[in-house]
Protein backbone atom coordinates (compact mmCIF):
# COMPACT_ATOMS: atom_id res chain seq x y z
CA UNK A 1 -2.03 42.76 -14.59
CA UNK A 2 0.36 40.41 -13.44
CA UNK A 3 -0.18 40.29 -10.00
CA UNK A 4 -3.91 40.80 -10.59
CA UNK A 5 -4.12 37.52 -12.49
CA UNK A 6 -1.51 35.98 -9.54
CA UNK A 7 -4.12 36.75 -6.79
CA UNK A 8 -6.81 35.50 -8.21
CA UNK A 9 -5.35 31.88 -9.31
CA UNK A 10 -4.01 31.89 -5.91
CA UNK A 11 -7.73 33.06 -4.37
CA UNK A 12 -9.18 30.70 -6.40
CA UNK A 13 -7.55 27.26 -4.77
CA UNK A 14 -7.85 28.84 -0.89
CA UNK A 15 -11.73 29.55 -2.05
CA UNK A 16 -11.49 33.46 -1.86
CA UNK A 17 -13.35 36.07 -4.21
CA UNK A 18 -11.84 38.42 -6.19
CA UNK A 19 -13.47 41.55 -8.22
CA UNK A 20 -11.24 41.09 -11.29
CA UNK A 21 -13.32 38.89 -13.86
CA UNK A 22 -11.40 37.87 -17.51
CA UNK A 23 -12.46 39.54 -20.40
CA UNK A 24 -11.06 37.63 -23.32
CA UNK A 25 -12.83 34.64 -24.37
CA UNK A 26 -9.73 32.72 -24.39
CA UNK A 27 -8.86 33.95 -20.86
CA UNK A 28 -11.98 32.97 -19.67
CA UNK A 29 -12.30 29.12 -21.18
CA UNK A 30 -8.50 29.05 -19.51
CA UNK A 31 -10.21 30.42 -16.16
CA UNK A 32 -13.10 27.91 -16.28
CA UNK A 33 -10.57 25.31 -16.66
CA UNK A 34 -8.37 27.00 -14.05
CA UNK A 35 -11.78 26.58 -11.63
CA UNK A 36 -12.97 23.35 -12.30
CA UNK A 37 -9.66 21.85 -11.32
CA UNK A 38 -9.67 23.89 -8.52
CA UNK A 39 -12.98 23.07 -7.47
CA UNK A 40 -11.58 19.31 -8.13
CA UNK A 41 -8.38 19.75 -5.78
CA UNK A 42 -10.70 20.89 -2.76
CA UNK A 43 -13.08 18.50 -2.89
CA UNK A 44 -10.44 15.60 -3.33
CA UNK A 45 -8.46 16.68 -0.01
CA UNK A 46 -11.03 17.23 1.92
CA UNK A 47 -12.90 14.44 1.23
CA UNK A 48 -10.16 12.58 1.72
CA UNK A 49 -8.89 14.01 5.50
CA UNK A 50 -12.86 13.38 6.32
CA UNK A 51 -12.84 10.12 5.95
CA UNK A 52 -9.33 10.00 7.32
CA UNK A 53 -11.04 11.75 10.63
CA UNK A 54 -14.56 9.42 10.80
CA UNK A 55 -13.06 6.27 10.08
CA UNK A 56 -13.60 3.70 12.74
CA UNK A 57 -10.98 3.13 14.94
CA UNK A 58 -10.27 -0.52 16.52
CA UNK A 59 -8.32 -0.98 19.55
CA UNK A 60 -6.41 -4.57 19.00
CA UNK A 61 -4.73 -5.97 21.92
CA UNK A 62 -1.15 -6.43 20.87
CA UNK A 63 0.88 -5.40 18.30
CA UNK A 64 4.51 -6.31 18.81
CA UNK A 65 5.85 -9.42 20.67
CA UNK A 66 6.68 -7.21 24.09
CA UNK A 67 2.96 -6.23 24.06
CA UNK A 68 1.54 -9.15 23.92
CA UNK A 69 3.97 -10.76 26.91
CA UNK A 70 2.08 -7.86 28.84
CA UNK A 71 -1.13 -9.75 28.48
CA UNK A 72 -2.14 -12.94 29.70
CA UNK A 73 -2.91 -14.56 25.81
CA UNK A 74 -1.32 -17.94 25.41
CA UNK A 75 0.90 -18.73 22.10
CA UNK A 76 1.26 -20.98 19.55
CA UNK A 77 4.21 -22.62 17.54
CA UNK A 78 4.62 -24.78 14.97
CA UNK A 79 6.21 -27.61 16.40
CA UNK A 80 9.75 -28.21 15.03
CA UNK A 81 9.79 -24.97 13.18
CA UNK A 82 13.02 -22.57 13.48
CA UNK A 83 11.17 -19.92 15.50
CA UNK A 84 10.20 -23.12 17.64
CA UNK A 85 14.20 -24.01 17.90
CA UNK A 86 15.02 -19.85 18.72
CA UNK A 87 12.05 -19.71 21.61
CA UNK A 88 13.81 -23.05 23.09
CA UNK A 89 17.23 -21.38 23.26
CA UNK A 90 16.59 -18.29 24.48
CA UNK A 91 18.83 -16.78 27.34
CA UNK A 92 16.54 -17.06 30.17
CA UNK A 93 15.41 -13.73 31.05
CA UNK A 94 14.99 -12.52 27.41
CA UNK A 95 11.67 -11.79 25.60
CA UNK A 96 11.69 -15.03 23.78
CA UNK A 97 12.49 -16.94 26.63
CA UNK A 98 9.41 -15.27 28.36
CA UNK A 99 7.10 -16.90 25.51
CA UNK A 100 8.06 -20.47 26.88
CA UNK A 101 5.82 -19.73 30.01
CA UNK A 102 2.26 -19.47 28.01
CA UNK A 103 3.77 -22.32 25.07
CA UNK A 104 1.23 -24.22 23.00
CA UNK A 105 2.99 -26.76 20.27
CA UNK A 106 1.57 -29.29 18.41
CA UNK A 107 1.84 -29.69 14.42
CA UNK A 108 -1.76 -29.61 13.05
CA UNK A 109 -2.19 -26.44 11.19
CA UNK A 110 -6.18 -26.55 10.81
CA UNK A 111 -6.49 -26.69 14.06
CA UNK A 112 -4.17 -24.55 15.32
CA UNK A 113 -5.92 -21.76 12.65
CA UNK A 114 -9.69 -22.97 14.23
CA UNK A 115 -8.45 -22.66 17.97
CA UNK A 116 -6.69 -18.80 16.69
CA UNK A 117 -9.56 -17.75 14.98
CA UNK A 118 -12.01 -18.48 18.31
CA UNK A 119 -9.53 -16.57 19.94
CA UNK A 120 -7.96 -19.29 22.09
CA UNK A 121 -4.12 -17.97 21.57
CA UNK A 122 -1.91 -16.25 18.69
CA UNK A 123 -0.25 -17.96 16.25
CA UNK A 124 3.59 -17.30 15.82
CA UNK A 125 4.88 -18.59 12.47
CA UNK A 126 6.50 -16.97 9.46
CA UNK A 127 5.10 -16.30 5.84
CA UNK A 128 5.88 -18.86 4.39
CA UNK A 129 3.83 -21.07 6.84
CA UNK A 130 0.79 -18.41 7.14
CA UNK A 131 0.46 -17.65 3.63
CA UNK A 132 -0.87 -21.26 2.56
CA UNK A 133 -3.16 -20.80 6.00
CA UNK A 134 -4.34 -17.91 5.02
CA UNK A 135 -5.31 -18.83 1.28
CA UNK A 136 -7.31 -22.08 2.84
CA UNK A 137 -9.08 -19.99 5.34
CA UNK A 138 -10.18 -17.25 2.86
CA UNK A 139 -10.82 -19.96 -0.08
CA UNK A 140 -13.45 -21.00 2.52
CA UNK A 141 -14.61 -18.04 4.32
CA UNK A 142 -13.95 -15.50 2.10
CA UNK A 143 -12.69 -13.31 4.80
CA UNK A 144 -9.69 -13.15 6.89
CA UNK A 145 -11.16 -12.55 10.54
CA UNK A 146 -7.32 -12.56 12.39
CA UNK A 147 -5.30 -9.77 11.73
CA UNK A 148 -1.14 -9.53 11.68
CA UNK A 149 0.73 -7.70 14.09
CA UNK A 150 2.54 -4.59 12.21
CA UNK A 151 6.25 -5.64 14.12
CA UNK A 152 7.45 -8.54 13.11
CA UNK A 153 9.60 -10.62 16.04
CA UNK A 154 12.32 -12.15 13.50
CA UNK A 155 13.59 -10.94 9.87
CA UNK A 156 15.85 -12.23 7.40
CA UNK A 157 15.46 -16.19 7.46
CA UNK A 158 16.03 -18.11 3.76
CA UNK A 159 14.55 -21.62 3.32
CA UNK A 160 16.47 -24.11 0.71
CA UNK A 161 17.02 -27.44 -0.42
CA UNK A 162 18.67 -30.05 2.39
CA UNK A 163 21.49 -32.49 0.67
CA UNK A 164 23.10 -35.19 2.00
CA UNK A 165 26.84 -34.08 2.56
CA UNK A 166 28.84 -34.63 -1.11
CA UNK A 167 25.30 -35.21 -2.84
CA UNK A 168 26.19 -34.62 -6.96
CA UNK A 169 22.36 -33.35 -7.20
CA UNK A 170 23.72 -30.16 -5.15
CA UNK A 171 25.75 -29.47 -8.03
CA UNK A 172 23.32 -29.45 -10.64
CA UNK A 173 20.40 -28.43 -9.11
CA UNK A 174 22.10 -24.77 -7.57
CA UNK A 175 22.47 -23.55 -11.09
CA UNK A 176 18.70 -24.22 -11.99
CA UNK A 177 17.30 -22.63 -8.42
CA UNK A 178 19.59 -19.52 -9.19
CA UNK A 179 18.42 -18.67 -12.24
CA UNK A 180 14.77 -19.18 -11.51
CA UNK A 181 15.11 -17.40 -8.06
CA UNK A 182 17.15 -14.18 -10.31
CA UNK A 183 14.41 -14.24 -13.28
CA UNK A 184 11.37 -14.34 -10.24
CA UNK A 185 9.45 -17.44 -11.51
CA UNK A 186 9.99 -19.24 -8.21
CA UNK A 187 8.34 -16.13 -6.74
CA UNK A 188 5.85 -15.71 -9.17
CA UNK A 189 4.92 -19.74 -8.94
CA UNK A 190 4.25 -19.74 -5.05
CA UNK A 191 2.40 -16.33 -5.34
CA UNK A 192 -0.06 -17.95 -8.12
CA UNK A 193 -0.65 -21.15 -5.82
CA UNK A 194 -1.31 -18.64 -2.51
CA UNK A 195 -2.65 -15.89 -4.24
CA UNK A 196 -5.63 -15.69 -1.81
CA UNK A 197 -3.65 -15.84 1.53
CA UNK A 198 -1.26 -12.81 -0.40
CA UNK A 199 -4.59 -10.89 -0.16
CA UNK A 200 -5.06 -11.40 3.32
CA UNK A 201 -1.57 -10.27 3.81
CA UNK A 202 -2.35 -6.83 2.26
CA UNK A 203 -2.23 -3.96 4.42
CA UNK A 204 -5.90 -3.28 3.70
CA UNK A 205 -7.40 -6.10 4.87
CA UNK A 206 -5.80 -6.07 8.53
CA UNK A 207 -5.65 -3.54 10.74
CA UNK A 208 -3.32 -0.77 10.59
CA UNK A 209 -4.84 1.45 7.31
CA UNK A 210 -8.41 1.01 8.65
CA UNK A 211 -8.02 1.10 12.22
CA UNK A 212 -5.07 4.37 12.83
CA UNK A 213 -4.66 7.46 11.19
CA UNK A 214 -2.10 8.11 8.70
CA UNK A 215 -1.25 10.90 6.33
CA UNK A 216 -1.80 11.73 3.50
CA UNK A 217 0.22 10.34 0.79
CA UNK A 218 1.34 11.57 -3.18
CA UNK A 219 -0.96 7.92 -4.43
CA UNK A 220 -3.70 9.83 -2.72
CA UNK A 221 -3.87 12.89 -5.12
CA UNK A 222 -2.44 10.40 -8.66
CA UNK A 223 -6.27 11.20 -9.67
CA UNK A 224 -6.34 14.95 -9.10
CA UNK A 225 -2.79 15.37 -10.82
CA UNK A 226 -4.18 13.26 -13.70
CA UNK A 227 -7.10 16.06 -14.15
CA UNK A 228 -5.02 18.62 -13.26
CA UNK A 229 -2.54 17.33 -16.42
CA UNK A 230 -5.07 16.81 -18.32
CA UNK A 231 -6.61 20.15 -17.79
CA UNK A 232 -2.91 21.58 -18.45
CA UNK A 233 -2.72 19.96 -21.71
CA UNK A 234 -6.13 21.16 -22.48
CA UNK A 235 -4.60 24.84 -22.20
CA UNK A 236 -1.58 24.79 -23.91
CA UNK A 237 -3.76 23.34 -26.85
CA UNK A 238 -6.05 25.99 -26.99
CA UNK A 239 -3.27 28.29 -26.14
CA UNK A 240 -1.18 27.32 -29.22
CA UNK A 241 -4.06 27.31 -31.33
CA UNK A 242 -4.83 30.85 -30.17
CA UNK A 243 -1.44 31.83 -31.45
CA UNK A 244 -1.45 29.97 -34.28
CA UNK A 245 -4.73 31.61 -35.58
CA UNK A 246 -3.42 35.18 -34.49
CA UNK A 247 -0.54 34.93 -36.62
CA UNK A 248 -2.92 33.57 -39.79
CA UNK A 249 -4.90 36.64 -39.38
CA UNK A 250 -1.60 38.77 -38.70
CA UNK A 251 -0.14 37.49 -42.32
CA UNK A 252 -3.65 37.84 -43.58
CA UNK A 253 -3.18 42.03 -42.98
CA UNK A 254 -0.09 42.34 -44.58
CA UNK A 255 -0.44 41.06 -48.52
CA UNK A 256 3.42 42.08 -49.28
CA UNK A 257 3.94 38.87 -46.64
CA UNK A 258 1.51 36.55 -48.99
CA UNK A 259 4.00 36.49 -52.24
């Protein structure tokens, strides 16, 4: 009986028959059940791999810095900015050096996101410069038509305060950053005031969810595990009160129990 009821909850999820049927009518509201979320876990994967294998697929011409030195696509810096500074001192020879040769600088950011968007060259910047872009751009447009290369060229770079050398304010302004910076409000501040450029930033609106396949991942199937708990739950309850009512009608039988 064991095995019998093994092959058929294990039939059931790889969609094959089996001639044993329940009998019981709790074994059979625990089989419906046992079906339904079955029927539910199929449906959910494969609907999901389906529209992993139909979705669109969009060929972008670059997306690391040695790609884009194989094309012929100018780029642009923010003049005076550190990634500026690191392009300028480049060993010649290197891949930063190589970005000197097809160098656009100049320090109006409107225009430089205008001339990017028509496709004129690629911007070069980091996230803290984008970010407010970005937030202007889809404020406007509602959209974010450029998308972000998935490799990023340079990691790891802080931004601060600038103090003349024995400045007292150094003293009494460190304290105050550190705790805001530790409790996330300075975060949390220049989030709120880009909040719209942070959406452009998402994975989903750029290129690499909806343009290349990926697998599946365990957020994919947090719905189906929530019906399949549910449905879980939903047994044990009945379950319990199964045994619960057996053993009333058990004590029932036997009135030498009752006094």
């Amino acid at each position: 009986m064991v095995w019998t009821s093994y092959i058929w909850t294990f039939g059931t999820v790889i969609s094959q028959a089996s001639t044993w049927s329940p009998q019981r009518d709790s074994v059979r509201l625990l089989s419906g059940l046992w079906l339904l979320i079955s029927v539910i876990l199929v449906l959910v994967y494969r609907c999901n791999l389906k529209a992993m294998l139909i979705m669109p697929k969009v060929q972008v011409p670059f997306n690391s810095l040695e790609e884009l030195m194989e094309t012929d696509i100018h780029v642009f810096l923010p003049e005076g900015t550190l990634i500026h500074y690191l392009v300028t001192i480049a060993p010649p020879g290197s891949l930063l050096h190589r970005v000197n040769d097809r160098l656009t600088l100049h320090t109006s950011p409107p225009l430089a996101m205008k001339e990017s968007s028509a496709g004129k060259y690629v911007i070069v910047a980091s996230d803290f410069v984008m970010r407010p872009l970005f937030h202007d751009m889809f404020s406007m447009a509602n959209s974010c038509p450029m998308y972000i290369a998935s490799e990023r060229i340079y990691t790891g770079i802080s931004s601060g305060f600038a103090f003349p050398k024995g400045s007292p304010l150094k003293h009494v302004l460190d304290p105050i950053l550190r705790r805001l910076l530790e409790f996330g409000i300075l975060e949390h501040l220049y989030l709120s005031a880009v909040r719209n450029g942070t959406v452009c930033f998402t994975p989903e609106s750029f290129t690499r969810p909806k343009n290349s396949l990926r697998p599946l991942k365990l957020e994919d199937f947090y719905g189906v595990f929530a019906v399949y708990a549910g449905g879980m739950l939903l047994a044990s309850v009945v379950l319990l009160v199964e045994v619960a009512l057996k053993g009333h009608q058990a004590l029932k039988g036997r009135p030498e129990l009752q006094h």
